[in-house]
PDB file of N, CA and C in Angstrom:
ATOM      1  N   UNK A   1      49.636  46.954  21.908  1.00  0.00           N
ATOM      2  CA  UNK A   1      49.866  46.688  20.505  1.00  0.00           C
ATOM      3  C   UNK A   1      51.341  46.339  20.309  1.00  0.00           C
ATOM      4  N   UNK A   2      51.268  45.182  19.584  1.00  0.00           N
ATOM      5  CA  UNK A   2      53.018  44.648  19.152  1.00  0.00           C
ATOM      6  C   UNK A   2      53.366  44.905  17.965  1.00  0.00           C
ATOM      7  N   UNK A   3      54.574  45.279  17.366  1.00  0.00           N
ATOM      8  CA  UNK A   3      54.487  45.393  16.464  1.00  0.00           C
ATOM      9  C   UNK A   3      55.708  44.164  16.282  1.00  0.00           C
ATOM     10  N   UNK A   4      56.091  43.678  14.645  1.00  0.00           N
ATOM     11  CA  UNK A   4      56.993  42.861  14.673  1.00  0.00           C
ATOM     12  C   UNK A   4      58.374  42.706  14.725  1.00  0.00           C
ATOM     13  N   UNK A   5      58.786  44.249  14.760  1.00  0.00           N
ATOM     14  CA  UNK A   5      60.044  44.670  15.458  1.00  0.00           C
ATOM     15  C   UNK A   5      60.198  44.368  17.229  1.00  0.00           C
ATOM     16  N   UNK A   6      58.843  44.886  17.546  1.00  0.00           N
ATOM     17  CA  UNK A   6      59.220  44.516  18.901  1.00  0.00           C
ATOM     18  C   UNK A   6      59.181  43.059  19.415  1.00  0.00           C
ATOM     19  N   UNK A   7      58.636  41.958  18.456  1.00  0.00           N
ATOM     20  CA  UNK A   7      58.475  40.734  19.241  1.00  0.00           C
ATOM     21  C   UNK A   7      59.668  40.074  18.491  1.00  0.00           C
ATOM     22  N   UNK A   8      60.659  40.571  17.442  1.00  0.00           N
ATOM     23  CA  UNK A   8      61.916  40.169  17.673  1.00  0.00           C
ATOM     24  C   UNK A   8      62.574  40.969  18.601  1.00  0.00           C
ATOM     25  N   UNK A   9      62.171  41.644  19.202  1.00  0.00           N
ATOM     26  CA  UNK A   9      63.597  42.233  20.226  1.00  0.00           C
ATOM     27  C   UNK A   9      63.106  41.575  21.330  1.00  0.00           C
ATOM     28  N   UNK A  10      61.754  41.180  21.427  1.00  0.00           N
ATOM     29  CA  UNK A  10      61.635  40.686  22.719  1.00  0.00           C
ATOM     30  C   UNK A  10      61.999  39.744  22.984  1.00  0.00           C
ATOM     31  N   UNK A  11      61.733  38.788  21.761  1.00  0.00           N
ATOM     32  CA  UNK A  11      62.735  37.039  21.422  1.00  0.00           C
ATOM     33  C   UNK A  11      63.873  37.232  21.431  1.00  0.00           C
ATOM     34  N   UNK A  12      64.926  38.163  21.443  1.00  0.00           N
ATOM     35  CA  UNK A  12      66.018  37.888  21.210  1.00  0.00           C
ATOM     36  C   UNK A  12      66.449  38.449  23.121  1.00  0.00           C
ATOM     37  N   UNK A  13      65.917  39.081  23.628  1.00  0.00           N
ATOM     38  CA  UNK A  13      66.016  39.528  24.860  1.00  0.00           C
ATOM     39  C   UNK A  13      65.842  37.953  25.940  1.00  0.00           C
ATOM     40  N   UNK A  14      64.375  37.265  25.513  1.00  0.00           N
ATOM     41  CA  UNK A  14      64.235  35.850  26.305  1.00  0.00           C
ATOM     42  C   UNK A  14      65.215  35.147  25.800  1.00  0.00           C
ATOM     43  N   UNK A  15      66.039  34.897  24.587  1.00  0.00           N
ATOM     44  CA  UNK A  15      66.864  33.697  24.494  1.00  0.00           C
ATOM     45  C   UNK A  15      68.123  34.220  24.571  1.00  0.00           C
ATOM     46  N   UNK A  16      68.429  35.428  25.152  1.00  0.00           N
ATOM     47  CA  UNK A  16      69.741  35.733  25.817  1.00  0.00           C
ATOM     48  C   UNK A  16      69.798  35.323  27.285  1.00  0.00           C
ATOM     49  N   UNK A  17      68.407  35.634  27.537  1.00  0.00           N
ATOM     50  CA  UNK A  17      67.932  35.281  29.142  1.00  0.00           C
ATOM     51  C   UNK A  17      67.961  34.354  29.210  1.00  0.00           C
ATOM     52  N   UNK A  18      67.394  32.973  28.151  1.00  0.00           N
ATOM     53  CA  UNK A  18      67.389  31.421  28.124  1.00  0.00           C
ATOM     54  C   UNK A  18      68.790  30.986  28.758  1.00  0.00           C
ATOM     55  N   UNK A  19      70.160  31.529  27.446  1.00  0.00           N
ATOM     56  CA  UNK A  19      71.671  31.572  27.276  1.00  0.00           C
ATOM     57  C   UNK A  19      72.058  31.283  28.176  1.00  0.00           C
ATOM     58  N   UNK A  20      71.758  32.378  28.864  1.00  0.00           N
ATOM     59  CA  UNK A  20      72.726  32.852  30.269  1.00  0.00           C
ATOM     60  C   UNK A  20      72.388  31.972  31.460  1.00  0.00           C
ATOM     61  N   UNK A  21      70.916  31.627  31.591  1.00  0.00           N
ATOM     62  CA  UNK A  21      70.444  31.050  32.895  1.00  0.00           C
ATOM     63  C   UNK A  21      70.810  29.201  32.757  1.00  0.00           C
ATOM     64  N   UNK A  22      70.571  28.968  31.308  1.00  0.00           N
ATOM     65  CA  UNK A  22      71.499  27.824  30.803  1.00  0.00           C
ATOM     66  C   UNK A  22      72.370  27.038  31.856  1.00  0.00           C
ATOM     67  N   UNK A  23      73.376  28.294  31.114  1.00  0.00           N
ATOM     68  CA  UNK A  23      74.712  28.499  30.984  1.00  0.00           C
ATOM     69  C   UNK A  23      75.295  28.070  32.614  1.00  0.00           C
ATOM     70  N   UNK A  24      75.084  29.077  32.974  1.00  0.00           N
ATOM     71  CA  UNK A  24      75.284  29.706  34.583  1.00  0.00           C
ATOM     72  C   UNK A  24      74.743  28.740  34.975  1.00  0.00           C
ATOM     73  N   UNK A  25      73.345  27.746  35.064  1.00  0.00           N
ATOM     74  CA  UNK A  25      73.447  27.049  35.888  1.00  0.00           C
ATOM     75  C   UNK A  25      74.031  25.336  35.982  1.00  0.00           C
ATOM     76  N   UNK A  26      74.199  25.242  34.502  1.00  0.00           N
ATOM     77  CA  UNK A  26      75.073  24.590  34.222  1.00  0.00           C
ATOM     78  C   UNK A  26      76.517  24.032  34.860  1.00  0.00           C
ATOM     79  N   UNK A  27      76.788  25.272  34.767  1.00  0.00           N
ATOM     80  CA  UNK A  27      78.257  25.242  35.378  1.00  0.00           C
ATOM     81  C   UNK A  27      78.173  24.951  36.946  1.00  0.00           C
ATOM     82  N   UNK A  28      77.379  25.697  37.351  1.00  0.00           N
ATOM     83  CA  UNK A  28      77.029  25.927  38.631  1.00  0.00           C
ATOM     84  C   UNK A  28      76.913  24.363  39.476  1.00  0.00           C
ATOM     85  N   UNK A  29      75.518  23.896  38.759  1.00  0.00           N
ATOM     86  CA  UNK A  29      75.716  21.901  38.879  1.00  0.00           C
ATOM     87  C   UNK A  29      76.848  21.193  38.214  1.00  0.00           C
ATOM     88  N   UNK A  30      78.107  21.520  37.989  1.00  0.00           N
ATOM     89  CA  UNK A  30      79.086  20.747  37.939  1.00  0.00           C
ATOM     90  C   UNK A  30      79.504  20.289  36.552  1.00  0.00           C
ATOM     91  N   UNK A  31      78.631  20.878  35.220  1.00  0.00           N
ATOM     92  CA  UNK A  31      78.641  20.222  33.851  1.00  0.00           C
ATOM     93  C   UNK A  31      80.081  21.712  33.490  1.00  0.00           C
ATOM     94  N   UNK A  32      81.082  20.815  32.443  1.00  0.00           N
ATOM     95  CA  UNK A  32      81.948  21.010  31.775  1.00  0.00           C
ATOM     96  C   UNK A  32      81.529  22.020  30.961  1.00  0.00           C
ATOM     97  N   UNK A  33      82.820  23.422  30.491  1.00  0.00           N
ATOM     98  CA  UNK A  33      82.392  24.227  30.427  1.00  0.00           C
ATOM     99  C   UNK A  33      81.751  24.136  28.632  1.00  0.00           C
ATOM    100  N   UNK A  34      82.162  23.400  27.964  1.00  0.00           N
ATOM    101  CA  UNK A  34      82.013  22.807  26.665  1.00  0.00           C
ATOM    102  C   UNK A  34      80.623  22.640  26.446  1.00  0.00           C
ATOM    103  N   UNK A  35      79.900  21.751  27.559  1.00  0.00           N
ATOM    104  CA  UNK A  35      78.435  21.069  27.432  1.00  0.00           C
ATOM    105  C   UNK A  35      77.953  22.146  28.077  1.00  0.00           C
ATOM    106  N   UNK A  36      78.349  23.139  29.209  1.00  0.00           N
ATOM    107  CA  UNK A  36      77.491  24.123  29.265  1.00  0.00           C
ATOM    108  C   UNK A  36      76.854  25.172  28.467  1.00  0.00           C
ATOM    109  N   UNK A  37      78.094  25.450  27.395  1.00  0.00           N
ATOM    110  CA  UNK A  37      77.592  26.565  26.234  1.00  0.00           C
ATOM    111  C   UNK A  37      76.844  25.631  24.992  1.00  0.00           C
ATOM    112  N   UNK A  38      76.672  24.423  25.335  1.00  0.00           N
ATOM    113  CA  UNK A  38      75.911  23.421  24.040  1.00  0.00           C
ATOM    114  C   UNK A  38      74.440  23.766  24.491  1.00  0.00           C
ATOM    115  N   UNK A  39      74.526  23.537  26.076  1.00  0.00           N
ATOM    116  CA  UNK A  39      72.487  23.393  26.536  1.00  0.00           C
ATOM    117  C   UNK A  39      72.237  25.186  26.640  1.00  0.00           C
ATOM    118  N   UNK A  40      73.717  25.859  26.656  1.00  0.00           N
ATOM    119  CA  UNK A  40      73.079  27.297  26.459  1.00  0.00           C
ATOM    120  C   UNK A  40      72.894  27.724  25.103  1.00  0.00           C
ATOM    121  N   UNK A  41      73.609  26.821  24.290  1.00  0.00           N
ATOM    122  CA  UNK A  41      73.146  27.489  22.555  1.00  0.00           C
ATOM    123  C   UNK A  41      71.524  27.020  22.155  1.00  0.00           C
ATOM    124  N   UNK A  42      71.592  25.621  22.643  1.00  0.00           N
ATOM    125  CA  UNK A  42      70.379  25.055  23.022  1.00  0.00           C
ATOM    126  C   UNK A  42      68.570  25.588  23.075  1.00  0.00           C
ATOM    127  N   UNK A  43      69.564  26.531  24.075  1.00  0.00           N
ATOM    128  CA  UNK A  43      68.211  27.209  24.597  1.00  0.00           C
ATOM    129  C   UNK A  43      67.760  28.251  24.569  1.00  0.00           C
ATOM    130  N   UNK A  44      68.617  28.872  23.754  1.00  0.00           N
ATOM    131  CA  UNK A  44      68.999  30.385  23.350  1.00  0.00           C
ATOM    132  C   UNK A  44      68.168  29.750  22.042  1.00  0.00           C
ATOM    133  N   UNK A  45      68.483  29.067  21.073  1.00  0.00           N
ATOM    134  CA  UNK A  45      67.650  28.516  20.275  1.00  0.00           C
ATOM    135  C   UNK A  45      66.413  27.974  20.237  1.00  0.00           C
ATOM    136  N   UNK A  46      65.906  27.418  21.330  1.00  0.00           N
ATOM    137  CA  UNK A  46      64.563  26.990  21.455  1.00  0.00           C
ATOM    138  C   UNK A  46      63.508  28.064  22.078  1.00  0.00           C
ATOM    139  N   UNK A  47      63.841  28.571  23.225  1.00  0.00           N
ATOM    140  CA  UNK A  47      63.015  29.471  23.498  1.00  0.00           C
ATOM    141  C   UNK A  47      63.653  30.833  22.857  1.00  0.00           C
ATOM    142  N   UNK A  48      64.244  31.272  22.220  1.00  0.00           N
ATOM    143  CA  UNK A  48      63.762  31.906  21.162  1.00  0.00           C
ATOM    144  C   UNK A  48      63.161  32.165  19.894  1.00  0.00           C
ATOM    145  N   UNK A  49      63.035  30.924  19.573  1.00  0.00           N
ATOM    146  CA  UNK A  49      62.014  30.947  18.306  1.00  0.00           C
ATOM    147  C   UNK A  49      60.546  30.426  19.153  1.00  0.00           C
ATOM    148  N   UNK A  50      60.572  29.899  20.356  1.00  0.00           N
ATOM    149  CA  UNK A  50      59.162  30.040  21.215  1.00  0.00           C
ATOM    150  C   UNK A  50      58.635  31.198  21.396  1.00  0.00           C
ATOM    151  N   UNK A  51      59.721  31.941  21.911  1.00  0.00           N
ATOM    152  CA  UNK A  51      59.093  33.931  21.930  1.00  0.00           C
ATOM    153  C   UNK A  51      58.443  34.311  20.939  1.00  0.00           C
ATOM    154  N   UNK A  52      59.821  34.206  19.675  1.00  0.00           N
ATOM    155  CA  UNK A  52      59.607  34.924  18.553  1.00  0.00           C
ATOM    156  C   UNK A  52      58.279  34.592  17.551  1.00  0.00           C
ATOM    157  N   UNK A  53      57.525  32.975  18.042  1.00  0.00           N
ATOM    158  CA  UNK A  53      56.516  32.564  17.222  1.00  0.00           C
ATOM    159  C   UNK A  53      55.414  33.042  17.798  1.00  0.00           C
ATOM    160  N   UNK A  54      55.222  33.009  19.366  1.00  0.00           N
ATOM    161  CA  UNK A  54      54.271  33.968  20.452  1.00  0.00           C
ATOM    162  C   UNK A  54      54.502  35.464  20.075  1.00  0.00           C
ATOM    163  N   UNK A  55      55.345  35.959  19.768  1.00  0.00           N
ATOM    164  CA  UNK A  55      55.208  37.498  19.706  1.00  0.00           C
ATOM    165  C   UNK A  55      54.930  37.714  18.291  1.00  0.00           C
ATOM    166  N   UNK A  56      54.822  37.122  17.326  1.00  0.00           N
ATOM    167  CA  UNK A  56      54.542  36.981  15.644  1.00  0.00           C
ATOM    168  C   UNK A  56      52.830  37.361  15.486  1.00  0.00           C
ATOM    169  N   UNK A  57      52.497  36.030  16.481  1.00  0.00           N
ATOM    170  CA  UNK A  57      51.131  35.894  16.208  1.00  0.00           C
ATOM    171  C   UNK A  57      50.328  36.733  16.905  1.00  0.00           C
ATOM    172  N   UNK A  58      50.827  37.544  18.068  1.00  0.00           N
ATOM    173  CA  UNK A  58      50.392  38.664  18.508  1.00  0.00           C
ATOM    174  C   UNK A  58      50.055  39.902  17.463  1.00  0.00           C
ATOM    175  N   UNK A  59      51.403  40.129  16.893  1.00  0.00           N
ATOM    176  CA  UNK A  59      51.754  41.002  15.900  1.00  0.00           C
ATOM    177  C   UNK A  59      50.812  40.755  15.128  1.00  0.00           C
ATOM    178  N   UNK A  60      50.420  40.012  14.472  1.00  0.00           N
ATOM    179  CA  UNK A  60      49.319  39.631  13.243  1.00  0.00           C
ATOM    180  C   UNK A  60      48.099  39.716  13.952  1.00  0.00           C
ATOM    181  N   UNK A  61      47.730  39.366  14.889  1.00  0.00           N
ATOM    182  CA  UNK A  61      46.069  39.873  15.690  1.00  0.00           C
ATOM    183  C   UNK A  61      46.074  40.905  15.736  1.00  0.00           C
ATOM    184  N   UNK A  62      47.180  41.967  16.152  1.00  0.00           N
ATOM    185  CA  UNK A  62      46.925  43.030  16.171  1.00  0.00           C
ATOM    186  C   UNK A  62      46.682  43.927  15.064  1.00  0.00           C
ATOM    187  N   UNK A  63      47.189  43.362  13.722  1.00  0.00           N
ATOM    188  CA  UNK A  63      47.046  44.566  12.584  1.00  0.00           C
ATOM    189  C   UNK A  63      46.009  44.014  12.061  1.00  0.00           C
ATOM    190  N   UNK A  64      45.356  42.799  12.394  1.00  0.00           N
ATOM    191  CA  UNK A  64      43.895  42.632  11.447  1.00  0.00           C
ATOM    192  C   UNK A  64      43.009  43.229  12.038  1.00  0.00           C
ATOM    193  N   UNK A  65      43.253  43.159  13.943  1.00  0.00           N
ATOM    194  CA  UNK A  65      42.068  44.274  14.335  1.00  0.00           C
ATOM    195  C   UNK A  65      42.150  45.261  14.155  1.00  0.00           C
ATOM    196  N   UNK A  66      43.219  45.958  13.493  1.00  0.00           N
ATOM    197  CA  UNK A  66      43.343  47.643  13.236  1.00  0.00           C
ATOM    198  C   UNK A  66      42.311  47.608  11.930  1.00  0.00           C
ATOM    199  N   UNK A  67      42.811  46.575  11.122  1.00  0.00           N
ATOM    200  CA  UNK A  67      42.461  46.775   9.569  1.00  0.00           C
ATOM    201  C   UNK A  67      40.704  46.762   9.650  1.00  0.00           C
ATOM    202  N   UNK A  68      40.379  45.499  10.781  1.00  0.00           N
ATOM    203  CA  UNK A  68      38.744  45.352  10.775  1.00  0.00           C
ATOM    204  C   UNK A  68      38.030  46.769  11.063  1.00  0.00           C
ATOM    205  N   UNK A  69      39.330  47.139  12.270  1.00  0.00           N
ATOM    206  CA  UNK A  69      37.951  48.629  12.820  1.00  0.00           C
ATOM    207  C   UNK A  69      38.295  49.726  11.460  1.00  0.00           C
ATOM    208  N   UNK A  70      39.465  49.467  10.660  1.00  0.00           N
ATOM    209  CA  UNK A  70      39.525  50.973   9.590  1.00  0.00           C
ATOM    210  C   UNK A  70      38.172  50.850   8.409  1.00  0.00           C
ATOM    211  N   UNK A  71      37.811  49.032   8.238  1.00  0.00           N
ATOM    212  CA  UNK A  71      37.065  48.562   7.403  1.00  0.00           C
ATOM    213  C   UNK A  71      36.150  48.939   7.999  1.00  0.00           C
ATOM    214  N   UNK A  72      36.016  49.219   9.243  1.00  0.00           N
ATOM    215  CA  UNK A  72      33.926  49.534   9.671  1.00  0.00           C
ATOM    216  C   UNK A  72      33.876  51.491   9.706  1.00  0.00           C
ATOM    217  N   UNK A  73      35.259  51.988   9.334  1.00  0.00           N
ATOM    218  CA  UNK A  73      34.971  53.549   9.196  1.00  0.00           C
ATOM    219  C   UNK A  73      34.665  53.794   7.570  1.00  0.00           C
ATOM    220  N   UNK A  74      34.827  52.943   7.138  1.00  0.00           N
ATOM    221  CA  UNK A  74      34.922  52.895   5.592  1.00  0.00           C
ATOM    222  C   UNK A  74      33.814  53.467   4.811  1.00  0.00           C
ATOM    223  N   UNK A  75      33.233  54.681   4.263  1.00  0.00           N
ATOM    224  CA  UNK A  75      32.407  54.874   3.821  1.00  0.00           C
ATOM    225  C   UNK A  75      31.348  55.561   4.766  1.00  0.00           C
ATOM    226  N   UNK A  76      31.683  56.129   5.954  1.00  0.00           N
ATOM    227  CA  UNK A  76      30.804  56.694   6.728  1.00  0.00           C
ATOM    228  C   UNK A  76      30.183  57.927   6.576  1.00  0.00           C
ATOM    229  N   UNK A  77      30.738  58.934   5.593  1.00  0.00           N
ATOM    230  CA  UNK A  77      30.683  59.600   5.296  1.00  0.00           C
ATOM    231  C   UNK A  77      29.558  60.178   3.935  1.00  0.00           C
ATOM    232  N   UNK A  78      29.957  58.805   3.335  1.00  0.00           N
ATOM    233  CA  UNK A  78      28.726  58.517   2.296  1.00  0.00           C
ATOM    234  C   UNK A  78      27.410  59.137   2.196  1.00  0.00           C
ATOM    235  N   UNK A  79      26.461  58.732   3.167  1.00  0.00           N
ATOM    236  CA  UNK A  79      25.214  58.605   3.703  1.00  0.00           C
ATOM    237  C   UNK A  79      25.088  60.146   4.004  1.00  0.00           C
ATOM    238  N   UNK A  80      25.619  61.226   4.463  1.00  0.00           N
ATOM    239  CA  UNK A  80      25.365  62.419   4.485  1.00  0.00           C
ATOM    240  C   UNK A  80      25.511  63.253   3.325  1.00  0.00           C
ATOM    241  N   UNK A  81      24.231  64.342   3.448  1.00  0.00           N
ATOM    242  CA  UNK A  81      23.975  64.883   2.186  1.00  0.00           C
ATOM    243  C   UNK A  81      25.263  66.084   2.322  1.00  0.00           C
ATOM    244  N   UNK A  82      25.444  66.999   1.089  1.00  0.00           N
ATOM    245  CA  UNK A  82      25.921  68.220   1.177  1.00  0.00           C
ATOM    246  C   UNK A  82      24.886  69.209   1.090  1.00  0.00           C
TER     247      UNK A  82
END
């Protein structure tokens, strides 16, 4: 179960991870340190709102199936006499 706290921490965890691997390899193949932090803002930006839209829609499957199974306890009680 996700909740939507956790699939922003988890998005913000992959597009630090995006950042850095960017970044680092950027430099690494020979690109200027200027254009390296551009394809790392880049990507820190793209695959984090990729996470954050994957971990959203998790979040929302998960509380309608809570809500469906609370809707099928609903009234169970009814049907028995005192």
């Amino acid at each position: 179960m996700m909740t939507p706290f956790q699939a922003r921490k988890g998005a913000l965890v992959f597009a630090v991870f995006a950042f850095t691997l960017l970044t680092a390899g950027s430099l690494f193949m020979g690109a200027r340190l200027w254009v390296a932090m551009v394809r790392g803002i880049e990507g820190f930006c793209l695959f984090g709102v990729l996470a954050w839209g994957i971990g959203a829609l998790f979040a929302t499957r998960n509380e309608s199936a809570e809500q469906k199974a609370e809707n099928k306890k609903k009234g169970q009680n009814l049907d028995q006499t005192v």
